[in-house]
PDB file of N, CA and C in Angstrom:
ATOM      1  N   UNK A   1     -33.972   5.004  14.723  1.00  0.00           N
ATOM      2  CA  UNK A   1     -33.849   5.997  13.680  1.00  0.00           C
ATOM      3  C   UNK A   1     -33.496   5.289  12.366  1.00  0.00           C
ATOM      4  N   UNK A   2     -34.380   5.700  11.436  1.00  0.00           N
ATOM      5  CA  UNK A   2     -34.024   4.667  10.418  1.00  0.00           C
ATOM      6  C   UNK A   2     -33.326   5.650   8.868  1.00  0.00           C
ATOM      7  N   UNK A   3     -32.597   5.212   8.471  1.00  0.00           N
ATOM      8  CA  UNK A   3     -31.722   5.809   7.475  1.00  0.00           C
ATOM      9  C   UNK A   3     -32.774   6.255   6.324  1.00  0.00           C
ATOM     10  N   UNK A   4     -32.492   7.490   5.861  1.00  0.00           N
ATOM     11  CA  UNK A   4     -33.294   7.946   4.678  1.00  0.00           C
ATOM     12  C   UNK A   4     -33.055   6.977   3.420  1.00  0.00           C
ATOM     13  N   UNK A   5     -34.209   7.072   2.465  1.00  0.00           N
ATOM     14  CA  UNK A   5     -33.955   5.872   1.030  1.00  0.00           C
ATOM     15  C   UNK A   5     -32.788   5.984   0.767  1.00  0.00           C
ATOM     16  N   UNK A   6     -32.343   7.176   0.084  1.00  0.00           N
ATOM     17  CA  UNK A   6     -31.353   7.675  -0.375  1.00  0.00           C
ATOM     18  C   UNK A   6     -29.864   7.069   0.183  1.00  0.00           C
ATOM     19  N   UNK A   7     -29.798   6.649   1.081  1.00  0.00           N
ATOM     20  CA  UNK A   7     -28.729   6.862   1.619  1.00  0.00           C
ATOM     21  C   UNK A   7     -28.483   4.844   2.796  1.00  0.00           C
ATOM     22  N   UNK A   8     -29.968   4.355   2.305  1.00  0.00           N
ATOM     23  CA  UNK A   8     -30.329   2.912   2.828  1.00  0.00           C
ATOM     24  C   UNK A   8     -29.441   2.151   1.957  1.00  0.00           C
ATOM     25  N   UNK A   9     -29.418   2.367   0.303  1.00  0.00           N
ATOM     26  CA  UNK A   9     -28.537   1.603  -0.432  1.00  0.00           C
ATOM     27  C   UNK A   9     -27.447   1.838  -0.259  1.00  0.00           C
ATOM     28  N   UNK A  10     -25.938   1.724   0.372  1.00  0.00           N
ATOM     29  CA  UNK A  10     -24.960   2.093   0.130  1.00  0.00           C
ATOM     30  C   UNK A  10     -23.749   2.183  -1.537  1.00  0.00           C
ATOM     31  N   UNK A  11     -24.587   1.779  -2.122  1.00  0.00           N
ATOM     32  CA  UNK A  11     -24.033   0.921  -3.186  1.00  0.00           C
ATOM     33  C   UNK A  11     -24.872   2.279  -4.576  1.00  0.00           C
ATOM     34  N   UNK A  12     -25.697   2.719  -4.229  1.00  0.00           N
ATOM     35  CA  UNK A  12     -26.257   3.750  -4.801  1.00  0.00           C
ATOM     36  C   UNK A  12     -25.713   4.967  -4.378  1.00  0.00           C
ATOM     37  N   UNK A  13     -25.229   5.076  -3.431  1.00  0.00           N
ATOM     38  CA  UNK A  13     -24.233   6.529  -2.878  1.00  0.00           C
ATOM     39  C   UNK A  13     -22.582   6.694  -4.058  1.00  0.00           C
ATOM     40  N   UNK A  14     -22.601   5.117  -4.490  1.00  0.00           N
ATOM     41  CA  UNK A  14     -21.276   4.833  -5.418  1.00  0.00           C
ATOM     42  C   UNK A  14     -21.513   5.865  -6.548  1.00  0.00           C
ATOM     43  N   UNK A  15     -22.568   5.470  -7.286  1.00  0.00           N
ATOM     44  CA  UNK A  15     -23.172   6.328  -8.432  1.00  0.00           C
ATOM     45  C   UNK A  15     -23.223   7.603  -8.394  1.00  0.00           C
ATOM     46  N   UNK A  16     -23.557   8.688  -7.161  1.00  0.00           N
ATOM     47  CA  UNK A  16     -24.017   9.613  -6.636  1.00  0.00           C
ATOM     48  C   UNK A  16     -23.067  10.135  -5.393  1.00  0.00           C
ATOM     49  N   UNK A  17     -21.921  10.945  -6.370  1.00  0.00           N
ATOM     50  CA  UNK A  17     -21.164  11.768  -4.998  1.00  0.00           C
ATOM     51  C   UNK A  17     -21.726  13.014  -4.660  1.00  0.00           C
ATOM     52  N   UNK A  18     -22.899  13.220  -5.004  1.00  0.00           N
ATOM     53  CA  UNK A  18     -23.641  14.472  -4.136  1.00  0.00           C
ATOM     54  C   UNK A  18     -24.364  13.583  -3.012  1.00  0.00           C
ATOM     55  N   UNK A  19     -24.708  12.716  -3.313  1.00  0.00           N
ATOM     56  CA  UNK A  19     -25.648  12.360  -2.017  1.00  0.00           C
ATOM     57  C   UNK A  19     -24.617  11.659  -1.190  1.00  0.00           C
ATOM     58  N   UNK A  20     -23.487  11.493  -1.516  1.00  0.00           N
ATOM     59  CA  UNK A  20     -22.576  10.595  -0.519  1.00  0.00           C
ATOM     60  C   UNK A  20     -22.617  12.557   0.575  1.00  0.00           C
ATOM     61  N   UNK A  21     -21.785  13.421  -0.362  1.00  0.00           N
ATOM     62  CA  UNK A  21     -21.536  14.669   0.763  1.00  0.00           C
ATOM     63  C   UNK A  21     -23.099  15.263   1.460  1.00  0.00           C
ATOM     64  N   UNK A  22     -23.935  14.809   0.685  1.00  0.00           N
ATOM     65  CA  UNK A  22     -24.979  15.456   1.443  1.00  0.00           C
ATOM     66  C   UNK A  22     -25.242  14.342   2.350  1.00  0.00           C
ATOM     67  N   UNK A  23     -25.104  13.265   2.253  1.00  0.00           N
ATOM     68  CA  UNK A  23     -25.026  12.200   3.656  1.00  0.00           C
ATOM     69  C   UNK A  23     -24.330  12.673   4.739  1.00  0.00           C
ATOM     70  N   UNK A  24     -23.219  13.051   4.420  1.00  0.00           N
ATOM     71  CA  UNK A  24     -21.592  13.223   5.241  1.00  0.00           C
ATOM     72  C   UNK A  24     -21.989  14.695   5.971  1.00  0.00           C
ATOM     73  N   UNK A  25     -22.813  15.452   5.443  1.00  0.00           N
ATOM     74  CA  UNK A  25     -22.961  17.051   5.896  1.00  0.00           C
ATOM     75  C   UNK A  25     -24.082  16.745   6.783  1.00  0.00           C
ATOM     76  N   UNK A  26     -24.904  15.606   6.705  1.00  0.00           N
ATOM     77  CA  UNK A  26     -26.172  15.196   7.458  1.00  0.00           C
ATOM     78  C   UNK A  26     -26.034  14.606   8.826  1.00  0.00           C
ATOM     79  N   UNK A  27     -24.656  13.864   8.792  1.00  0.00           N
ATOM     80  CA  UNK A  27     -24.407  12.918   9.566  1.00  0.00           C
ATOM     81  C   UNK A  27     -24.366  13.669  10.938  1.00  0.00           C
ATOM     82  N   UNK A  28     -24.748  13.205  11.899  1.00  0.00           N
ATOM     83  CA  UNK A  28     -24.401  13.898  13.505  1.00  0.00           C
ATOM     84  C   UNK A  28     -23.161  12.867  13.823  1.00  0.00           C
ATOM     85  N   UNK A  29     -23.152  11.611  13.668  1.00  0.00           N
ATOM     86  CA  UNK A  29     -21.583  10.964  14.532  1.00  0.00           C
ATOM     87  C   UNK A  29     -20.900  11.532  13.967  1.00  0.00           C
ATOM     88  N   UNK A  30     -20.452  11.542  12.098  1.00  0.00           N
ATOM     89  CA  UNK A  30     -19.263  12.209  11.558  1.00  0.00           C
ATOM     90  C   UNK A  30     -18.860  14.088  12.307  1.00  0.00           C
ATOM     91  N   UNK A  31     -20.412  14.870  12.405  1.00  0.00           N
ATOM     92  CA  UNK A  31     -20.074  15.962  13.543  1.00  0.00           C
ATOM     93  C   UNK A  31     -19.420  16.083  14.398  1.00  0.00           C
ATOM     94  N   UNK A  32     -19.493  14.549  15.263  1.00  0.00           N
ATOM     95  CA  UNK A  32     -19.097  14.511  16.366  1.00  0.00           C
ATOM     96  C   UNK A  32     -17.617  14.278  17.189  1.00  0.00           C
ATOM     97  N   UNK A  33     -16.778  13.608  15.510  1.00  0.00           N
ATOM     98  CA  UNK A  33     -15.563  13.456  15.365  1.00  0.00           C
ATOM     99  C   UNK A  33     -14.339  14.535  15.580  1.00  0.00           C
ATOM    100  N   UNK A  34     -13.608  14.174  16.324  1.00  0.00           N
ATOM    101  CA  UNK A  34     -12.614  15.308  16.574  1.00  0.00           C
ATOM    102  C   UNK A  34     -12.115  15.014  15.491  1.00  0.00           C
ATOM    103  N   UNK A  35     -11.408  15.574  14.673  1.00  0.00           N
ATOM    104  CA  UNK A  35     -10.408  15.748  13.819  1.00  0.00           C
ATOM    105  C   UNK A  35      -8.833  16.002  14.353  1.00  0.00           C
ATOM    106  N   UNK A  36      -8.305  15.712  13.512  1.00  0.00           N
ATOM    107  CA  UNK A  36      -6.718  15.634  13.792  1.00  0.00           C
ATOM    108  C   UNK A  36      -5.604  15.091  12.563  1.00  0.00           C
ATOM    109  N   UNK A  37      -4.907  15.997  12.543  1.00  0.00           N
ATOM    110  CA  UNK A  37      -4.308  15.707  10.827  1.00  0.00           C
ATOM    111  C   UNK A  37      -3.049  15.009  11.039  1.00  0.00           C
ATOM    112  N   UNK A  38      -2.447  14.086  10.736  1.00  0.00           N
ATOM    113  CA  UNK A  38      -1.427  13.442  11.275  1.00  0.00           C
ATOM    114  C   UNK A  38      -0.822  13.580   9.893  1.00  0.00           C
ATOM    115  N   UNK A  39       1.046  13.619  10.219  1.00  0.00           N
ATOM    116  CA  UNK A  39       1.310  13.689   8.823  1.00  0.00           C
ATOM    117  C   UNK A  39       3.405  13.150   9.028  1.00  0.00           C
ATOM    118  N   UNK A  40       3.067  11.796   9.365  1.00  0.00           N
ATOM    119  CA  UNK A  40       4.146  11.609  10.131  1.00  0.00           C
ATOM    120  C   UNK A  40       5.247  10.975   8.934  1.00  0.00           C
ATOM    121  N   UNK A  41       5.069  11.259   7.656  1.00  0.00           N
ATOM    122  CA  UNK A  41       5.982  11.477   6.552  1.00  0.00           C
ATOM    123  C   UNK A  41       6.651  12.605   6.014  1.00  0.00           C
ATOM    124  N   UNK A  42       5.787  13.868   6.637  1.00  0.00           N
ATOM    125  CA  UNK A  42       6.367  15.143   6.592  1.00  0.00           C
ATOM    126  C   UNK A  42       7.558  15.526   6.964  1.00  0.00           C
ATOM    127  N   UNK A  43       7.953  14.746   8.222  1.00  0.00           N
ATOM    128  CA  UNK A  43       9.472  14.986   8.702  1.00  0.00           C
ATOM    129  C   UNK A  43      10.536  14.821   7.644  1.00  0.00           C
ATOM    130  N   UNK A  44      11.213  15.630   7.812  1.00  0.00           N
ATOM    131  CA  UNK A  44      12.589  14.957   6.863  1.00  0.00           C
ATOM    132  C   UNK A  44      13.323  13.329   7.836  1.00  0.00           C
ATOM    133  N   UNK A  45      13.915  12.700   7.032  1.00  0.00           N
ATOM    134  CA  UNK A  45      14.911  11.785   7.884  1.00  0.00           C
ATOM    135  C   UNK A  45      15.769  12.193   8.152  1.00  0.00           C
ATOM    136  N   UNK A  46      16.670  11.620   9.100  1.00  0.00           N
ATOM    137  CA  UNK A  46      18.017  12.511   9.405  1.00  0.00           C
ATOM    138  C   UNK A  46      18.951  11.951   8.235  1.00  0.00           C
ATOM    139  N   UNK A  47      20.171  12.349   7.456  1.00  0.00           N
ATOM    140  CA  UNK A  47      20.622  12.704   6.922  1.00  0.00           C
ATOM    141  C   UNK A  47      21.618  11.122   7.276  1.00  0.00           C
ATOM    142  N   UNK A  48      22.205   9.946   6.560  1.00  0.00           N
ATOM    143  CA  UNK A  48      23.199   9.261   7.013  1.00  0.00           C
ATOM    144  C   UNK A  48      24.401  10.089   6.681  1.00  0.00           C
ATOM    145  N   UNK A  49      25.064   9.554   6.906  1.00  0.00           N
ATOM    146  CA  UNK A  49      26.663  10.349   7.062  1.00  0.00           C
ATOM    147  C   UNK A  49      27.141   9.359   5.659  1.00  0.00           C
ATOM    148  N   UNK A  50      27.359  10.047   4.550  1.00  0.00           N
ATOM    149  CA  UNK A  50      28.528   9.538   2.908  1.00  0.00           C
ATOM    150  C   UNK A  50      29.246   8.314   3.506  1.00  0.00           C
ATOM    151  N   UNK A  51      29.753   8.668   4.587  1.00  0.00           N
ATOM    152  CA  UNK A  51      31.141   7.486   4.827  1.00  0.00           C
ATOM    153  C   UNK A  51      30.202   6.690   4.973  1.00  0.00           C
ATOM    154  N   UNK A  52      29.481   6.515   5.963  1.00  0.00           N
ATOM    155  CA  UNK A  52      28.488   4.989   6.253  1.00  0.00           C
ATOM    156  C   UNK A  52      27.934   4.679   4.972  1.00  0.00           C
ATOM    157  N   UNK A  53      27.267   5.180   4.584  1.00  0.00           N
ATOM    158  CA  UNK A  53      26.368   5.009   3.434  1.00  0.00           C
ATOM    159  C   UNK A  53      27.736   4.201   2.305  1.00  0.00           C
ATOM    160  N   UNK A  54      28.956   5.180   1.925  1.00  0.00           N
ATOM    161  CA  UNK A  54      29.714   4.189   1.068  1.00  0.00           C
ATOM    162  C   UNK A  54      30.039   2.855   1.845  1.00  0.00           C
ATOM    163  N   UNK A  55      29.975   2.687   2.981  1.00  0.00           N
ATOM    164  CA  UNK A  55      30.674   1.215   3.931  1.00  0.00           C
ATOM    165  C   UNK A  55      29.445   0.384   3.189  1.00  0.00           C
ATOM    166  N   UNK A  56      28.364   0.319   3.743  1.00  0.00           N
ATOM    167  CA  UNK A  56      27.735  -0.045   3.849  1.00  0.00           C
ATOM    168  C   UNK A  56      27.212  -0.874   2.214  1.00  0.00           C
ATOM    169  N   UNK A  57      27.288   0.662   1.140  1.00  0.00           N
ATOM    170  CA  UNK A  57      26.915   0.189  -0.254  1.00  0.00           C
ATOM    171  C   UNK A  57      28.605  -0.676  -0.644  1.00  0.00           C
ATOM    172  N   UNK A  58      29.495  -1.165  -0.300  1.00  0.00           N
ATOM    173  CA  UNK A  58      31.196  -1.798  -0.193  1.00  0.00           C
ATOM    174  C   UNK A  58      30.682  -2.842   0.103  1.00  0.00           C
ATOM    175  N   UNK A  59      30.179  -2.860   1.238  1.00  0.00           N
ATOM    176  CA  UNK A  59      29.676  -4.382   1.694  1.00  0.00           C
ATOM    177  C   UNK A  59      28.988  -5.557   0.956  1.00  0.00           C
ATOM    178  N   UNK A  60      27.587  -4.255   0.408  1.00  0.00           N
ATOM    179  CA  UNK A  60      27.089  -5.036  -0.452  1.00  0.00           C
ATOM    180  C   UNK A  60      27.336  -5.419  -1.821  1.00  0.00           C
ATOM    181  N   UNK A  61      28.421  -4.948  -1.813  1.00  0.00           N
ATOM    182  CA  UNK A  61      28.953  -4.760  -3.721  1.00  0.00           C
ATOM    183  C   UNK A  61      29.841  -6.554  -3.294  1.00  0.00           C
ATOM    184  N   UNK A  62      30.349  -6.502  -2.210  1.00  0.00           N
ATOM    185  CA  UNK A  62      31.303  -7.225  -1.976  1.00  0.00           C
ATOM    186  C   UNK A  62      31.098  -8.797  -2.233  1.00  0.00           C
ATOM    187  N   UNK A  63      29.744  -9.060  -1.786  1.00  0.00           N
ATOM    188  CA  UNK A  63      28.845 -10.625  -1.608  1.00  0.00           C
ATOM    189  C   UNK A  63      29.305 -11.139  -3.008  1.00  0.00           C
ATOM    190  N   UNK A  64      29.337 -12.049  -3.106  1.00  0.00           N
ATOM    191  CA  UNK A  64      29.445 -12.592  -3.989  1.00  0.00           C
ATOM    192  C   UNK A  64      28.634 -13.592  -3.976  1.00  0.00           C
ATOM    193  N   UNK A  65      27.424 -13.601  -5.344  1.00  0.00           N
ATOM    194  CA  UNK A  65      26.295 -14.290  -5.483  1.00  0.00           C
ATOM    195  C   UNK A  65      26.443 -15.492  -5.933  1.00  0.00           C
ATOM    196  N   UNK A  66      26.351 -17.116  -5.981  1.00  0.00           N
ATOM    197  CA  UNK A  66      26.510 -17.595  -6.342  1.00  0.00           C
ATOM    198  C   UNK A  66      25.288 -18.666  -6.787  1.00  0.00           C
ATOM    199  N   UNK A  67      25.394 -18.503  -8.251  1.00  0.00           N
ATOM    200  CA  UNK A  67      24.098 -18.854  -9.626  1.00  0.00           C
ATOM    201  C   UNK A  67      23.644 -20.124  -9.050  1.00  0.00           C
ATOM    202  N   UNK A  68      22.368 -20.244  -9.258  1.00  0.00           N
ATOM    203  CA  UNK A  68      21.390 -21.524  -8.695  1.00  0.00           C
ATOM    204  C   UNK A  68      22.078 -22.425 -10.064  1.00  0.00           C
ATOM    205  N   UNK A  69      22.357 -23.919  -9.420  1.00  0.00           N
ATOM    206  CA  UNK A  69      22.795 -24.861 -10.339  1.00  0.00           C
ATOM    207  C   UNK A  69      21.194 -25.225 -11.339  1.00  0.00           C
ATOM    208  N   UNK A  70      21.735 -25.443 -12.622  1.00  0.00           N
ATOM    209  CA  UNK A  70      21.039 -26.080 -13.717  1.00  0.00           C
ATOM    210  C   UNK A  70      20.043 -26.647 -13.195  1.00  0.00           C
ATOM    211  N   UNK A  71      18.465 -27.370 -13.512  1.00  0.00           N
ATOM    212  CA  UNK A  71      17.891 -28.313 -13.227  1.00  0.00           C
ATOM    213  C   UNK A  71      18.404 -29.282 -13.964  1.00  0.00           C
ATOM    214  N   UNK A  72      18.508 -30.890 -12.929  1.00  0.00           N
ATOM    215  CA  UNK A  72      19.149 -32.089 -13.347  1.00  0.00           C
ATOM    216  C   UNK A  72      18.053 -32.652 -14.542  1.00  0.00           C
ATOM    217  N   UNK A  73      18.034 -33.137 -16.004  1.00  0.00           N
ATOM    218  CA  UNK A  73      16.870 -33.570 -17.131  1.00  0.00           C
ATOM    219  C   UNK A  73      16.979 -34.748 -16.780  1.00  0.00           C
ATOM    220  N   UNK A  74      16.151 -35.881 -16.416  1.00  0.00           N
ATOM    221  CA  UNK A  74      16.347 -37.309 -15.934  1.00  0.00           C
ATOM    222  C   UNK A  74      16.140 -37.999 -16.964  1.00  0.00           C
ATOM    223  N   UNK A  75      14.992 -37.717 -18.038  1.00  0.00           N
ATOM    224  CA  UNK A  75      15.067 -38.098 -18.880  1.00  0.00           C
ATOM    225  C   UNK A  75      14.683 -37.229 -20.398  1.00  0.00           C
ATOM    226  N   UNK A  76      15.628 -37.513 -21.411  1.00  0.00           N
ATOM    227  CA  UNK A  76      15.502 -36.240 -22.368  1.00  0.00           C
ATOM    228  C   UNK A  76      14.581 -36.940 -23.199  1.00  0.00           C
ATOM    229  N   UNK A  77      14.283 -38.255 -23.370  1.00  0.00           N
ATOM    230  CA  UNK A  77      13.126 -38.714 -24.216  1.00  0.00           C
ATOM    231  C   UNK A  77      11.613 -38.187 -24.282  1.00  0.00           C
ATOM    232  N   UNK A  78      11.084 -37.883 -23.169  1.00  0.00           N
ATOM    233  CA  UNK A  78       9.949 -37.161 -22.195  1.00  0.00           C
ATOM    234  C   UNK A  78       9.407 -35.649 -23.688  1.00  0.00           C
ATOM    235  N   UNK A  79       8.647 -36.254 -23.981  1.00  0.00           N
ATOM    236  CA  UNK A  79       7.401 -35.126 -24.863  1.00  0.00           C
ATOM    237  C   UNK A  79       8.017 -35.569 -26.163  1.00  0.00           C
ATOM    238  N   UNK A  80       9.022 -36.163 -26.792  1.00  0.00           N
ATOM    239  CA  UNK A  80       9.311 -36.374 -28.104  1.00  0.00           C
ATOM    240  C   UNK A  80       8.330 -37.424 -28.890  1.00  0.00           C
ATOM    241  N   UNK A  81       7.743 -37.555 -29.779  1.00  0.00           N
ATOM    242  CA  UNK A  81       6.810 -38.582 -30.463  1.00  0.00           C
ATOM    243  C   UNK A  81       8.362 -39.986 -30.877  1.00  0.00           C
TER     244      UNK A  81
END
């Protein structure tokens, strides 16, 4: 079975979103697809509990970062004329 012109270029369907849906309304495999809507961001999260949540943001307040040392200049003569 060989693909209609229209629809042989894929790259010409880019140009042309009627012939992409009239492809898609043509198609028998896409027919054949069960559908199924998944939507597994919809849930809410459960809720942490304030106290943890302040422990937790304590902890991280707590670290103490300590600054990457200077780069060592070996020589400061380097690009001067």
């Amino acid at each position: 079975m060989q693909p209609t012109p229209e629809v042989a270029n894929p790259f010409a369907l880019m140009t042309a979103p009627e012939m992409v849906f009239a492809a898609i309304e043509r198609s028998d495999r896409l027919a054949r697809l069960k559908s199924t809507i998944c939507r597994p961001l919809d849930n809410p999260r459960p809720a942490k509990p304030a106290v943890e949540a302040g422990a937790f943001d304590a902890a991280i307040e707590a670290v103490e970062i300590e600054p990457e040392p200077e780069p060592e200049v070996l020589d400061s003569s380097f690009g001067t004329p």
